[in-house]
Protein backbone atom coordinates (compact mmCIF):
# COMPACT_ATOMS: atom_id res chain seq x y z
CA UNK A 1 162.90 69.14 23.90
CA UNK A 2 159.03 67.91 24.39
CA UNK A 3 158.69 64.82 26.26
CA UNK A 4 155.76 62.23 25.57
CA UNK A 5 154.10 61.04 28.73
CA UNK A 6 151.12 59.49 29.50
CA UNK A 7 148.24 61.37 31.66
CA UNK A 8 144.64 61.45 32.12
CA UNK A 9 142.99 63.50 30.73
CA UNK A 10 138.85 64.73 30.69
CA UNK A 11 137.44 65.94 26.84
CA UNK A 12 134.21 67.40 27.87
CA UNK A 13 132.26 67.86 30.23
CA UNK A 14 131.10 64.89 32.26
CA UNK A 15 133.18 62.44 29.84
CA UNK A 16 135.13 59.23 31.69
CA UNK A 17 139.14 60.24 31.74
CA UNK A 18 141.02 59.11 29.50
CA UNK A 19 144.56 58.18 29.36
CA UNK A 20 146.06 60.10 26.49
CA UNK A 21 149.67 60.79 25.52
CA UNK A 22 150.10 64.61 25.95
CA UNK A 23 153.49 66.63 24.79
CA UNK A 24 154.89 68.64 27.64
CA UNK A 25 158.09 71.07 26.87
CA UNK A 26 160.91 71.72 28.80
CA UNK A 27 161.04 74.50 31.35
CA UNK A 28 161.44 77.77 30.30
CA UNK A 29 161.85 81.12 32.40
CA UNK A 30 160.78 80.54 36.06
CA UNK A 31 159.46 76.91 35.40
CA UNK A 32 160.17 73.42 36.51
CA UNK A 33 159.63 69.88 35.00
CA UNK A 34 158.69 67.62 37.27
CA UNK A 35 158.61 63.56 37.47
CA UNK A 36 155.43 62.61 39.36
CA UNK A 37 155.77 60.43 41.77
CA UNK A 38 152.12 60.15 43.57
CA UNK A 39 148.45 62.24 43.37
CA UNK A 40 145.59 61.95 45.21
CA UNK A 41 142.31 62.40 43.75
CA UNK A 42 140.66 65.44 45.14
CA UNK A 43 137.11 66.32 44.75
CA UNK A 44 137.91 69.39 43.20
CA UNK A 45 139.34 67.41 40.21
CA UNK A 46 135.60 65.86 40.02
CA UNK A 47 134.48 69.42 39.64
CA UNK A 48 136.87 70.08 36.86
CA UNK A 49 135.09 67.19 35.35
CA UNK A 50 131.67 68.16 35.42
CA UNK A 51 132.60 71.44 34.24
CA UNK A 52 132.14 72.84 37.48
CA UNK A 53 135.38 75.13 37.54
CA UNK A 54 135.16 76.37 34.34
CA UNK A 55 134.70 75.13 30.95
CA UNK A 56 138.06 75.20 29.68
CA UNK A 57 138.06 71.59 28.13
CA UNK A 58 140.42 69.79 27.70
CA UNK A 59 141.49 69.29 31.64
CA UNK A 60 144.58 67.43 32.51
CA UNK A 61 143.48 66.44 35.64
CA UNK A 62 145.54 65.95 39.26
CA UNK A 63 146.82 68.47 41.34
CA UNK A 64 147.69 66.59 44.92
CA UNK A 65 151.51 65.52 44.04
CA UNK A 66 154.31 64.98 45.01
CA UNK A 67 157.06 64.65 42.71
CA UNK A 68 161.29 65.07 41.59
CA UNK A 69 162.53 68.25 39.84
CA UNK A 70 163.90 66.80 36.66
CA UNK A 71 164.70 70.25 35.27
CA UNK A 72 164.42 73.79 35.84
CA UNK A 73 164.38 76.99 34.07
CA UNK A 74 166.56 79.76 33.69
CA UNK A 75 167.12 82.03 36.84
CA UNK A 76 165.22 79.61 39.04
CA UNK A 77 166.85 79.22 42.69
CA UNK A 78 164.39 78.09 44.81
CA UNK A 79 164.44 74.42 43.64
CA UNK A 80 166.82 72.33 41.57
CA UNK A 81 167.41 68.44 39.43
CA UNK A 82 166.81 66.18 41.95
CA UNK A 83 164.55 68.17 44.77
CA UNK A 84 161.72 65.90 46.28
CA UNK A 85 158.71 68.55 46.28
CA UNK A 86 155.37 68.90 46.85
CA UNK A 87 153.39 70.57 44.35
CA UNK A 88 150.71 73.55 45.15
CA UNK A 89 149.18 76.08 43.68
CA UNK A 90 149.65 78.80 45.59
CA UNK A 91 152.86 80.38 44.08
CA UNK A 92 153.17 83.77 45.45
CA UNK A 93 154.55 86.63 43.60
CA UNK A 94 156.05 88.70 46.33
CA UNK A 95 154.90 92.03 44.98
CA UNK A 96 151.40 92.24 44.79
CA UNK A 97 149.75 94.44 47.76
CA UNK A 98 149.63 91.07 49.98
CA UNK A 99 152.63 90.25 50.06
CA UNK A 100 154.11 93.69 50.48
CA UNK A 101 152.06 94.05 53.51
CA UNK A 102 153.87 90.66 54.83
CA UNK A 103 151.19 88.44 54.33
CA UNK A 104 151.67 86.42 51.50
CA UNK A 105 149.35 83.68 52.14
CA UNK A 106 146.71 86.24 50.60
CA UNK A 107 148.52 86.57 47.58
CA UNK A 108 146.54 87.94 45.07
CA UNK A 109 149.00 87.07 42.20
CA UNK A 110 149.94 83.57 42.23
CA UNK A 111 150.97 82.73 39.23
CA UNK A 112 151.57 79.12 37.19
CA UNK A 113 153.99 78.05 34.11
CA UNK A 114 153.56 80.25 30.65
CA UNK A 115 154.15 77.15 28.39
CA UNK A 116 151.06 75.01 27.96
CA UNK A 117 151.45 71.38 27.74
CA UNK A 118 149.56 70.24 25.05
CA UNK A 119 147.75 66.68 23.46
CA UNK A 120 149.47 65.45 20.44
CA UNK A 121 147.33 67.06 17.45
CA UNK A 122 148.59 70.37 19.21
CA UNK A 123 145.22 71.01 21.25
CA UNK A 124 146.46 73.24 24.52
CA UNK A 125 145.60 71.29 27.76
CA UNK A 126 144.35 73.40 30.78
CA UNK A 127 145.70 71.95 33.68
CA UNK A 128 144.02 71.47 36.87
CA UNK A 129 144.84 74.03 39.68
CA UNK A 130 147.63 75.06 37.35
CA UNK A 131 149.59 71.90 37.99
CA UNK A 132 147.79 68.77 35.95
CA UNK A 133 149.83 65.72 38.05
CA UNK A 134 147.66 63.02 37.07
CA UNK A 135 150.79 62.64 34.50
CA UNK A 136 154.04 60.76 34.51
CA UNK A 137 155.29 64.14 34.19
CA UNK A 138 154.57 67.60 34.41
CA UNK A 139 155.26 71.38 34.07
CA UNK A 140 154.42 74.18 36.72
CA UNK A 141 156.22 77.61 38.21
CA UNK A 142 158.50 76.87 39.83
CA UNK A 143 156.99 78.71 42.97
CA UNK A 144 154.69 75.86 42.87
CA UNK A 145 157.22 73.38 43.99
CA UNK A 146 157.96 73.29 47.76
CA UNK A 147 161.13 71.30 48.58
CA UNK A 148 160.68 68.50 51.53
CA UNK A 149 161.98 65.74 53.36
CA UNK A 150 163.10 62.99 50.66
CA UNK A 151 162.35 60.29 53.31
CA UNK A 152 158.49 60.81 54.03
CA UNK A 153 155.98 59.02 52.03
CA UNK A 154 154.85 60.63 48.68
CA UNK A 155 151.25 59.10 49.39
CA UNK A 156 150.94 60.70 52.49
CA UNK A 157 152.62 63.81 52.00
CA UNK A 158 151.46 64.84 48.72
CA UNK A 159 148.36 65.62 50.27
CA UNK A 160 149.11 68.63 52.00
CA UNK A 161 148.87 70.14 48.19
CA UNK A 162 145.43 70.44 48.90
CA UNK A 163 142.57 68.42 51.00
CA UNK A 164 144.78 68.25 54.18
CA UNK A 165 146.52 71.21 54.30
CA UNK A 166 142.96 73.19 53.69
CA UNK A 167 141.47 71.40 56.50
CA UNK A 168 144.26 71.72 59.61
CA UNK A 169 145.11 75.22 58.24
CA UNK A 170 141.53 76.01 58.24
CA UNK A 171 141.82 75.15 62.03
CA UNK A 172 145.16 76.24 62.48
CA UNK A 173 145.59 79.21 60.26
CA UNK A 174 142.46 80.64 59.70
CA UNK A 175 140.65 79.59 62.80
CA UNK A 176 143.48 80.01 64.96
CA UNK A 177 142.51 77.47 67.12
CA UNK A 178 144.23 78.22 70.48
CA UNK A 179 145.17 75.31 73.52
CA UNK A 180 142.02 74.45 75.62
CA UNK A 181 139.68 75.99 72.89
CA UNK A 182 136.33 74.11 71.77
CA UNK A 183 136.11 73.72 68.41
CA UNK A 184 133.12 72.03 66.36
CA UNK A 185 133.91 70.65 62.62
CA UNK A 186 130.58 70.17 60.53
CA UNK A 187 131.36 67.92 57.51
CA UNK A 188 133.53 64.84 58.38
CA UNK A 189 135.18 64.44 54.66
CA UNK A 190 138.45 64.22 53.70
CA UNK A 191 139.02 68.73 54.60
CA UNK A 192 136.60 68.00 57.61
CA UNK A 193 138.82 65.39 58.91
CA UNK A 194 141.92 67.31 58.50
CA UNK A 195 140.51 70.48 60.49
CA UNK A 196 139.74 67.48 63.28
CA UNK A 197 143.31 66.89 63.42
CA UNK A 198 144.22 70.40 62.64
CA UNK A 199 142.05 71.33 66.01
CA UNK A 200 143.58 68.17 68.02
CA UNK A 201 147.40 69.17 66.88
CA UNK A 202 146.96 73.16 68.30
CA UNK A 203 145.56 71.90 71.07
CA UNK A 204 141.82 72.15 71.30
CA UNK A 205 140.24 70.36 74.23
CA UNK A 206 137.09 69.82 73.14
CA UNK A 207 136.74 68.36 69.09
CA UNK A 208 133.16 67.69 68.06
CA UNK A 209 133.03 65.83 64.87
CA UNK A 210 129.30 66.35 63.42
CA UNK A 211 128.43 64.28 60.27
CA UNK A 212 125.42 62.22 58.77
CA UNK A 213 127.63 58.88 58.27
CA UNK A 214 128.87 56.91 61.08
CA UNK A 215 131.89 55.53 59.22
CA UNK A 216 133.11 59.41 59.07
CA UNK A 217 132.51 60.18 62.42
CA UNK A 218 134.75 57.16 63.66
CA UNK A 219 137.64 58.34 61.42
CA UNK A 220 137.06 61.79 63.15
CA UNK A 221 137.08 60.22 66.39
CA UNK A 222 140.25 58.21 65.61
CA UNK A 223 142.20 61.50 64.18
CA UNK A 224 141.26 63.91 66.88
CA UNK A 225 137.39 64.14 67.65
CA UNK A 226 136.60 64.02 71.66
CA UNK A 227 132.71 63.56 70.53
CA UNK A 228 131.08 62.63 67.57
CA UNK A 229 127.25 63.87 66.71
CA UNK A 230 125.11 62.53 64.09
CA UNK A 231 123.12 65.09 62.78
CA UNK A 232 120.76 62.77 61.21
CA UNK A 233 119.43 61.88 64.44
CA UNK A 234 120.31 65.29 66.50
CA UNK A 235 120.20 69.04 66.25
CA UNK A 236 123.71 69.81 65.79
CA UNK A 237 123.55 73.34 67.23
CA UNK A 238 121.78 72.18 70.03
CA UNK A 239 124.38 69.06 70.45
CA UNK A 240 127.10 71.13 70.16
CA UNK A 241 125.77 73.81 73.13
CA UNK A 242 125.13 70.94 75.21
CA UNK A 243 128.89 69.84 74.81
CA UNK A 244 130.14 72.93 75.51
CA UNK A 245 128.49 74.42 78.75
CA UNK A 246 125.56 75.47 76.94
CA UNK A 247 127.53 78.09 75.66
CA UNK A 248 128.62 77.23 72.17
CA UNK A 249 132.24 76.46 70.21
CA UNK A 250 135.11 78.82 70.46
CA UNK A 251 135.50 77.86 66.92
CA UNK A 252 133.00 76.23 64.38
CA UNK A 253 134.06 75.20 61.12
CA UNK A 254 132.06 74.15 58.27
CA UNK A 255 133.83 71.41 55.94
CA UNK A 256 130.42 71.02 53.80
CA UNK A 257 130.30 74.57 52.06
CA UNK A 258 126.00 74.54 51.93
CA UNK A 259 123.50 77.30 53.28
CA UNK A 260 122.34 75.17 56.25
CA UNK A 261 125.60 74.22 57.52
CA UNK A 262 126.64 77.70 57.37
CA UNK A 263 123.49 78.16 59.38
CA UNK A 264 124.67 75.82 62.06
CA UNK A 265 127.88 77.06 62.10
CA UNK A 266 126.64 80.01 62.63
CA UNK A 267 124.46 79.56 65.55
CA UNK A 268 126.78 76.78 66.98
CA UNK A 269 129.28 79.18 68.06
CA UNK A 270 129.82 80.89 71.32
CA UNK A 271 129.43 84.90 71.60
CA UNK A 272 132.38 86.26 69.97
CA UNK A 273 133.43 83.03 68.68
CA UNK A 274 134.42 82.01 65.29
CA UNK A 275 132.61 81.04 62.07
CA UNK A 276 135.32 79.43 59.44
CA UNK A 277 134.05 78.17 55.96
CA UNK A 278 136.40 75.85 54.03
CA UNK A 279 133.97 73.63 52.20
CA UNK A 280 133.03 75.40 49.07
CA UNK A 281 129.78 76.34 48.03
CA UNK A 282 128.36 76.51 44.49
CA UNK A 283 127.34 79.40 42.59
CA UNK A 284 123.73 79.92 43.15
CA UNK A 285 124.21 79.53 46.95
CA UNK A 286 123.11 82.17 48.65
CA UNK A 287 122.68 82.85 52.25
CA UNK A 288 120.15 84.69 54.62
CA UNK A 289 120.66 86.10 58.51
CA UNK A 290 118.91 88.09 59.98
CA UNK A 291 121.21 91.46 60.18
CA UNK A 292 120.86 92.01 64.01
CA UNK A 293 122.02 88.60 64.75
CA UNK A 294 125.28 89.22 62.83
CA UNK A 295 125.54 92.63 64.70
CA UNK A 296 124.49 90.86 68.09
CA UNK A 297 126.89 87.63 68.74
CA UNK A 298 129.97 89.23 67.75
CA UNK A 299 132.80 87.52 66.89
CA UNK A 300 134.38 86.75 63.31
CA UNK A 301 133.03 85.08 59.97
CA UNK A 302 135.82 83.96 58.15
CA UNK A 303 136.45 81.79 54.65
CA UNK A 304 139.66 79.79 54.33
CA UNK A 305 140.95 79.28 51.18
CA UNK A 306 143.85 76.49 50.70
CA UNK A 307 143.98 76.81 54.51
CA UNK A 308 145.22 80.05 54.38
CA UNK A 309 148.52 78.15 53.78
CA UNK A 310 151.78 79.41 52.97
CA UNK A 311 153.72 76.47 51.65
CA UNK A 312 157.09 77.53 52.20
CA UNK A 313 156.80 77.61 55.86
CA UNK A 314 153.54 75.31 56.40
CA UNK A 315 154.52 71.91 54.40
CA UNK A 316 157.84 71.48 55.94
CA UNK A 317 156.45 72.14 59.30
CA UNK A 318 153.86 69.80 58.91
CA UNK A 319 156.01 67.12 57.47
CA UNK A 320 158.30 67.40 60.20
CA UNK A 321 155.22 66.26 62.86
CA UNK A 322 154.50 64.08 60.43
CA UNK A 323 158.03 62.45 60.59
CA UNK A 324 157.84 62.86 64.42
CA UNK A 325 154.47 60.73 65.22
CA UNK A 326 152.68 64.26 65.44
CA UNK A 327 150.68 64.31 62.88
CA UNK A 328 149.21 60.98 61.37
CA UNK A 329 149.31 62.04 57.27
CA UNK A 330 148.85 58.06 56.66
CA UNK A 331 145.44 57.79 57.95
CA UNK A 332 144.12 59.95 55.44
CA UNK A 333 145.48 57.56 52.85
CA UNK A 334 142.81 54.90 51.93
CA UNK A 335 144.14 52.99 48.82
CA UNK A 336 146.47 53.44 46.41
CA UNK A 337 145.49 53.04 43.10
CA UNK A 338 147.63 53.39 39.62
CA UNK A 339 146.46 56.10 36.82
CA UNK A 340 143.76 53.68 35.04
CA UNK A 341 141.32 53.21 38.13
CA UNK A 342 140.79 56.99 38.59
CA UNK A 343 136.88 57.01 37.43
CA UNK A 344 136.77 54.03 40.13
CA UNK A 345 138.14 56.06 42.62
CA UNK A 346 135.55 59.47 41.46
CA UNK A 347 132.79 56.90 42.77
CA UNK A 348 134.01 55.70 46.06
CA UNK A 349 135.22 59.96 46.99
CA UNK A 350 131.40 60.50 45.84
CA UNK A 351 129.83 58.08 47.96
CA UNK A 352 132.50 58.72 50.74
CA UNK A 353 133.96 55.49 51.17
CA UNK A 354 137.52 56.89 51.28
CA UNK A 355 139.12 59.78 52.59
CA UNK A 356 141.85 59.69 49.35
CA UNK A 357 142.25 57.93 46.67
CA UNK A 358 146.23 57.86 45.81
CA UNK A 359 147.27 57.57 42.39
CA UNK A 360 151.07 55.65 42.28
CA UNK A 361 152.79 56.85 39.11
């Protein structure tokens, strides 16, 4: 059976979405068919719009759901009809040389649904992230689905698909911010944010927020941040060293993804401290140190990609501070929108007036 739903959809690059009606066929070996329930609008969905990603046009866009199993596959166990899940796209293979060394959160294998969905003339969609949830509904692996608690909010919790859960596991995972550590987070968007409260939630006792826009650094503050500087008007490194002893972070993490926050990072860090880059940079970045500086302060340079997350164990954790007053998932929800005012809600993530944008299906 094929089932026509509406979704948004981008043609070309740079073109407004569109909502089209797009075929998607039931689940076949190792799939699932999912009802959307919510999706936030993630910058990395902009990218797939300007081409950025790849030009693989058609996109169906959205990749930050939450959503019902409707149906699955043959010989899939790990979700059934009726599972509340988030979506991700991280679905691990188990075999690959990661995972057989136990850490699967590497995985170098991850894998999404064989069947493509399609538009109606028969022209194959590529789906964002491997998931495209900017859809009433939608077809993925079903290692892509993670089952969780039925009673949290979709809005909130959806976003541990992507933004959120890169940003605390960034602190968390990657960073491995420890209790009474100082940790620094350049880049107060919606990831920087999230490694604020990542930092706050394992414990750090010092969280600088350092940003160019006020309105971000008060969110920071209000999530997490013991100190807020605005590098518009200070020398971050030199902020950050005077908020720390004069010594430097334990941890610095860049949220912005850019040569000169690198830079900062960098030199913001104590000896043997910790570099961690989540914001991602574009291809004709590149980056100069000098060599001896590298050798001299020690420490580890890291890059944290989804968080280093592995869903299975991290979004049911998290939801569960979430449910307890731990972890405040709802702050990081700005509006919710329906599927037509997406291009609306491109603008306001671009001139960072929200930290998400959360599309109600």
């Amino acid at each position: 059976m094929v089932h026509k739903v509406k979704a948004a959809v981008v043609r070309s690059k740079n073109a407004d979405v569109t909502l089209e009606t797009i075929l998607v066929p039931d689940p076949g070996p190792g799939e699932a068919l999912v009802d959307i329930l919510t999706c936030g609008v993630c910058h990395t969905d902009l990218h797939y719009k300007q081409g950025a990603i790849n030009d693989d046009f058609p996109f169906l866009l959205g990749h930050e759901a939450t959503g019902v199993v409707s149906a699955v596959g043959p010989d899939v166990t790990e979700v059934a009809p009726g599972d509340r899940v988030v979506l991700n796209w991280r679905a691990v293979c188990g075999e690959c040389r990661a995972c057989r060394r136990g850490q699967p959160q590497y995985c170098f294998n991850t894998h999404n649904a064989t069947q493509k969905m399609t538009l109606e003339d028969g022209t194959e969609l590529t789906a964002a992230l491997g998931i495209g949830a900017f859809a009433e509904k939608t077809l993925v692996a079903a290692g892509q689905c993670t089952k969780v608690d039925p009673d949290a909010d979709p809005a909130a919790v959806g976003l541990l698909g992507c933004g959120v859960m890169a940003g605390i596991g960034a602190a968390i995972n990657t960073g491995n911010v420890q209790r009474g550590d100082s940790v620094a987070v350049i880049g107060c968007g919606g990831v920087g944010v999230a490694a604020v409260a990542g930092a706050a939630l394992a414990g750090a006792t010092t969280v600088i927020a350092v940003d160019i826009d006020g309105k971000k650094l008060q969110r920071a503050k209000e999530l997490g941040a013991t100190h807020t500087v605005d590098s518009s008007a200070a020398d971050p490194v030199e902020a950050i060293r005077e908020l720390t002893g004069g010594f430097g972070a334990d941890v610095v993490i860049d949220a912005v993804g850019r040569p000169e926050t690198y830079k900062q990072a960098f030199y913001a860090r104590d000896l043997a401290g910790t570099v961690v880059l989540v914001g991602v940079p574009s291809p004709e970045m590149t980056l100069e140190l000098p060599l001896l500086d590298v050798f001299g302060r020690g420490g580890s340079l890291k890059s944290s990609w989804y968080g280093d997350c592995l869903p299975s164990r991290d979004f049911p954790t998290l939801i569960s501070l979430y449910r307890q007053g731990k972890l405040d998932l709802d702050a990081f929800v700005t509006e919710r929108i329906t599927i037509d005012q997406i291009e609306e809600a491109f603008a306001k993530m671009h001139a960072g007036a929200v930290l998400r944008s959360v599309v109600e299906l």
